[in-house]
Protein backbone atom coordinates (compact mmCIF):
# COMPACT_ATOMS: atom_id res chain seq x y z
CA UNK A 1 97.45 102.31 92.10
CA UNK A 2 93.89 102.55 92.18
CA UNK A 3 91.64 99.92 93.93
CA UNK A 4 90.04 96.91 92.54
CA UNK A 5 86.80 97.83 94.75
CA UNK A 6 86.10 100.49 96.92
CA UNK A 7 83.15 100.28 99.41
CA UNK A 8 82.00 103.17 102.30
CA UNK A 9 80.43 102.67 105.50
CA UNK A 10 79.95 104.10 108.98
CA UNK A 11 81.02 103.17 112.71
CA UNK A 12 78.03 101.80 114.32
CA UNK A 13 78.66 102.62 118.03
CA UNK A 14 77.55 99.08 118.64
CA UNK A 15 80.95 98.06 116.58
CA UNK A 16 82.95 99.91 119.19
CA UNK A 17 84.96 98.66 122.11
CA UNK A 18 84.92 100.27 125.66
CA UNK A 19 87.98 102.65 124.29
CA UNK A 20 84.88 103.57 121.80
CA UNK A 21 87.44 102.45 118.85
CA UNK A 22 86.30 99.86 116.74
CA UNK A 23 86.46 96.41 117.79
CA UNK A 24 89.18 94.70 116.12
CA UNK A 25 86.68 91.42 115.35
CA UNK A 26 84.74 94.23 113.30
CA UNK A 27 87.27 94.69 111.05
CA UNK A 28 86.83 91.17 109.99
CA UNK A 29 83.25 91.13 109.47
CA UNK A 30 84.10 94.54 107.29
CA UNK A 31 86.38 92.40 105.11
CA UNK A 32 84.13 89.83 104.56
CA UNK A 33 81.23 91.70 104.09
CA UNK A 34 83.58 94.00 101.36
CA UNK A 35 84.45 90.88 100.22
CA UNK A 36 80.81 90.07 99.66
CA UNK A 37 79.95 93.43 97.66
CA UNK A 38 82.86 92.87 95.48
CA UNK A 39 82.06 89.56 94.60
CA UNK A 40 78.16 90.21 94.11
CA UNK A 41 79.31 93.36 91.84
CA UNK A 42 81.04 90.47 89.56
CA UNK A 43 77.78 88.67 89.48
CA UNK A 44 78.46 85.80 91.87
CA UNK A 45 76.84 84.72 94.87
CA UNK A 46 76.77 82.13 97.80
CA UNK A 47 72.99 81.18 96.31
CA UNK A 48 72.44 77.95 95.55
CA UNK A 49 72.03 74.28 96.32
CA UNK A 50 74.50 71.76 98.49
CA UNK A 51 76.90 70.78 96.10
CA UNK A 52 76.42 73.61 93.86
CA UNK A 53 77.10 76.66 96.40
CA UNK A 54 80.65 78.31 96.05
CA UNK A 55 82.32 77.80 99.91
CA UNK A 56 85.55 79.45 100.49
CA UNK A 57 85.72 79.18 104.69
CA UNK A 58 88.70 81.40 105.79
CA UNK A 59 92.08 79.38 106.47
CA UNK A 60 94.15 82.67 107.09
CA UNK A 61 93.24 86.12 108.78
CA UNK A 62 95.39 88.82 109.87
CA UNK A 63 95.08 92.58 110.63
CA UNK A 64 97.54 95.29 111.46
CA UNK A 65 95.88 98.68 112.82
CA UNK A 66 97.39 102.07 112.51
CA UNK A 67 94.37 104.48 113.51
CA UNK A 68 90.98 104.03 115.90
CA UNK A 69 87.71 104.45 113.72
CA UNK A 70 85.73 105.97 116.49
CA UNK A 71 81.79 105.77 116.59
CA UNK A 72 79.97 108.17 113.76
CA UNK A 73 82.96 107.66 111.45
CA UNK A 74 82.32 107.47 107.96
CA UNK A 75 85.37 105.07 106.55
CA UNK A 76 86.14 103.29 103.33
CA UNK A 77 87.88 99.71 102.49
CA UNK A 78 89.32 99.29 99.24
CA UNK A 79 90.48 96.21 98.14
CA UNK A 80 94.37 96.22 96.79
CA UNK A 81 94.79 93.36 95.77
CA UNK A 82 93.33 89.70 94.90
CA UNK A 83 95.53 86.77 93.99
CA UNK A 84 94.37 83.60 92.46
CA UNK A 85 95.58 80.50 93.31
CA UNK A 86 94.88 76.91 92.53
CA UNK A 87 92.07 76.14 95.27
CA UNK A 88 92.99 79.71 97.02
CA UNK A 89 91.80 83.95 96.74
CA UNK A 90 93.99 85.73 99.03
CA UNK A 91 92.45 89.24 99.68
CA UNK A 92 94.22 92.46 100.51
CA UNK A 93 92.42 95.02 102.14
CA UNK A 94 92.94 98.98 103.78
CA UNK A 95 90.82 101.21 105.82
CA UNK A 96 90.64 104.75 105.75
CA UNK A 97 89.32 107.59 107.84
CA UNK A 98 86.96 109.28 105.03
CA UNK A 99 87.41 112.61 106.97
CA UNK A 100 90.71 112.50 107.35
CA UNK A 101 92.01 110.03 104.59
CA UNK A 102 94.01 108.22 107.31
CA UNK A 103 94.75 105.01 107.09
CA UNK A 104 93.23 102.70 109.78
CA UNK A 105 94.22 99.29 108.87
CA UNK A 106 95.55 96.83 106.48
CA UNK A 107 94.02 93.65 106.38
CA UNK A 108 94.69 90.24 104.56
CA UNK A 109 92.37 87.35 104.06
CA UNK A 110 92.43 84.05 103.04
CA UNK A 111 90.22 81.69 101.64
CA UNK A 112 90.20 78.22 100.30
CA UNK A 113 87.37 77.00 97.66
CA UNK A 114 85.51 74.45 99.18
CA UNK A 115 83.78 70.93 97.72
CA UNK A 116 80.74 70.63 100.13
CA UNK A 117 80.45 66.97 98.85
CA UNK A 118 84.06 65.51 98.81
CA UNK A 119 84.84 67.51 102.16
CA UNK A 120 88.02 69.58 100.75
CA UNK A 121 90.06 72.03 99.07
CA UNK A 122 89.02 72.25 94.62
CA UNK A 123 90.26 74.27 92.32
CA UNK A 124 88.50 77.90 91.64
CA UNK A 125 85.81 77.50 88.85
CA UNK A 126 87.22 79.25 85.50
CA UNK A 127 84.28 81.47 85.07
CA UNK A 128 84.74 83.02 88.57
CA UNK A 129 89.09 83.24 87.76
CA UNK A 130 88.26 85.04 84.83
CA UNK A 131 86.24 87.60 86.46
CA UNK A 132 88.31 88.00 89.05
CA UNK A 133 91.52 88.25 86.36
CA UNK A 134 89.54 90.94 84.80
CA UNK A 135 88.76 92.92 87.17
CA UNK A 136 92.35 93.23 88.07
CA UNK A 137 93.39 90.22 90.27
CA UNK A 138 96.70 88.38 89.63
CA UNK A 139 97.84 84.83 89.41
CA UNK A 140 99.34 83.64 92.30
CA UNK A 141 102.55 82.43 89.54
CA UNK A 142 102.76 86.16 88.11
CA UNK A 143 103.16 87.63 91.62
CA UNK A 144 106.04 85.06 92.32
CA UNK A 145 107.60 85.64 89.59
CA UNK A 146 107.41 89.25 89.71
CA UNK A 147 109.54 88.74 93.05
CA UNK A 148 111.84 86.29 91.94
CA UNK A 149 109.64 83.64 93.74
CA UNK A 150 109.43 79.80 92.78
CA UNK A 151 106.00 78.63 92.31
């Protein structure tokens, strides 16, 4: 299955811990900044004034690493997978070792839609679900039910 977005980078030796592997905090700030890319490809941005800005802090993050990307290292993060909630995106992510193909990490993200004014959680806009639907996310109710999951 191929990716929904694919973007390459390099190991910046100040990205490195003293094992000269990347930090695992970097790995983060890759996601995000994927995140970022893959958003701006769809034509949406953080731009914009209070009240009119799409927020979406982070209320889950976890990472699970399988290979060191050492210093030099040209790598690439897909992402697998996007899947739409009511208020929520949760993002799926893996690393790989261009040279090698390896994979470094998987990754998962996620993040809750944000009403600067009101102070909490609002449902995800219907232009930005429809983008995301097309460029191949899934409904939080199709993956459920693809399991056998309730709601």
């Amino acid at each position: 299955m191929s990716p929904l977005y694919s973007k390459r980078y390099r190991v910046y030796w100040s990205e490195t811990d003293a094992a000269l592997m990347m930090h695992f905090s970097n790995f983060f700030r890759v996601c995000e900044r994927t995140e970022e890319e893959f958003l701006a490809s769809l034509g949406v941005t953080q731009r914009g004034s209070p009240g009119s800005r799409i927020l979406m802090p982070r209320v889950h993050a976890e990472c699970d690493y399988e290979s060191p990307l050492r210093p030099g290292a040209a790598y690439r993060v897909d992402i697998t997978d996007v899947v739409i909630g009511r208020s929520s995106l949760q993002y799926l992510y893996e690393f790989y070792d261009e040279s090698s193909d390896k994979l470094s990490a998987r990754c998962k993200i996620v993040t809750v839609f944000y009403d600067e004014a009101e102070g909490k959680a609002k449902e995800i806009p219907k232009e930005l679900r429809e983008k995301l639907l097309a460029a191949g996310a899934k409904l939080r109710e199709d993956v459920a039910s693809s399991y056998g999951l309730s709601g």
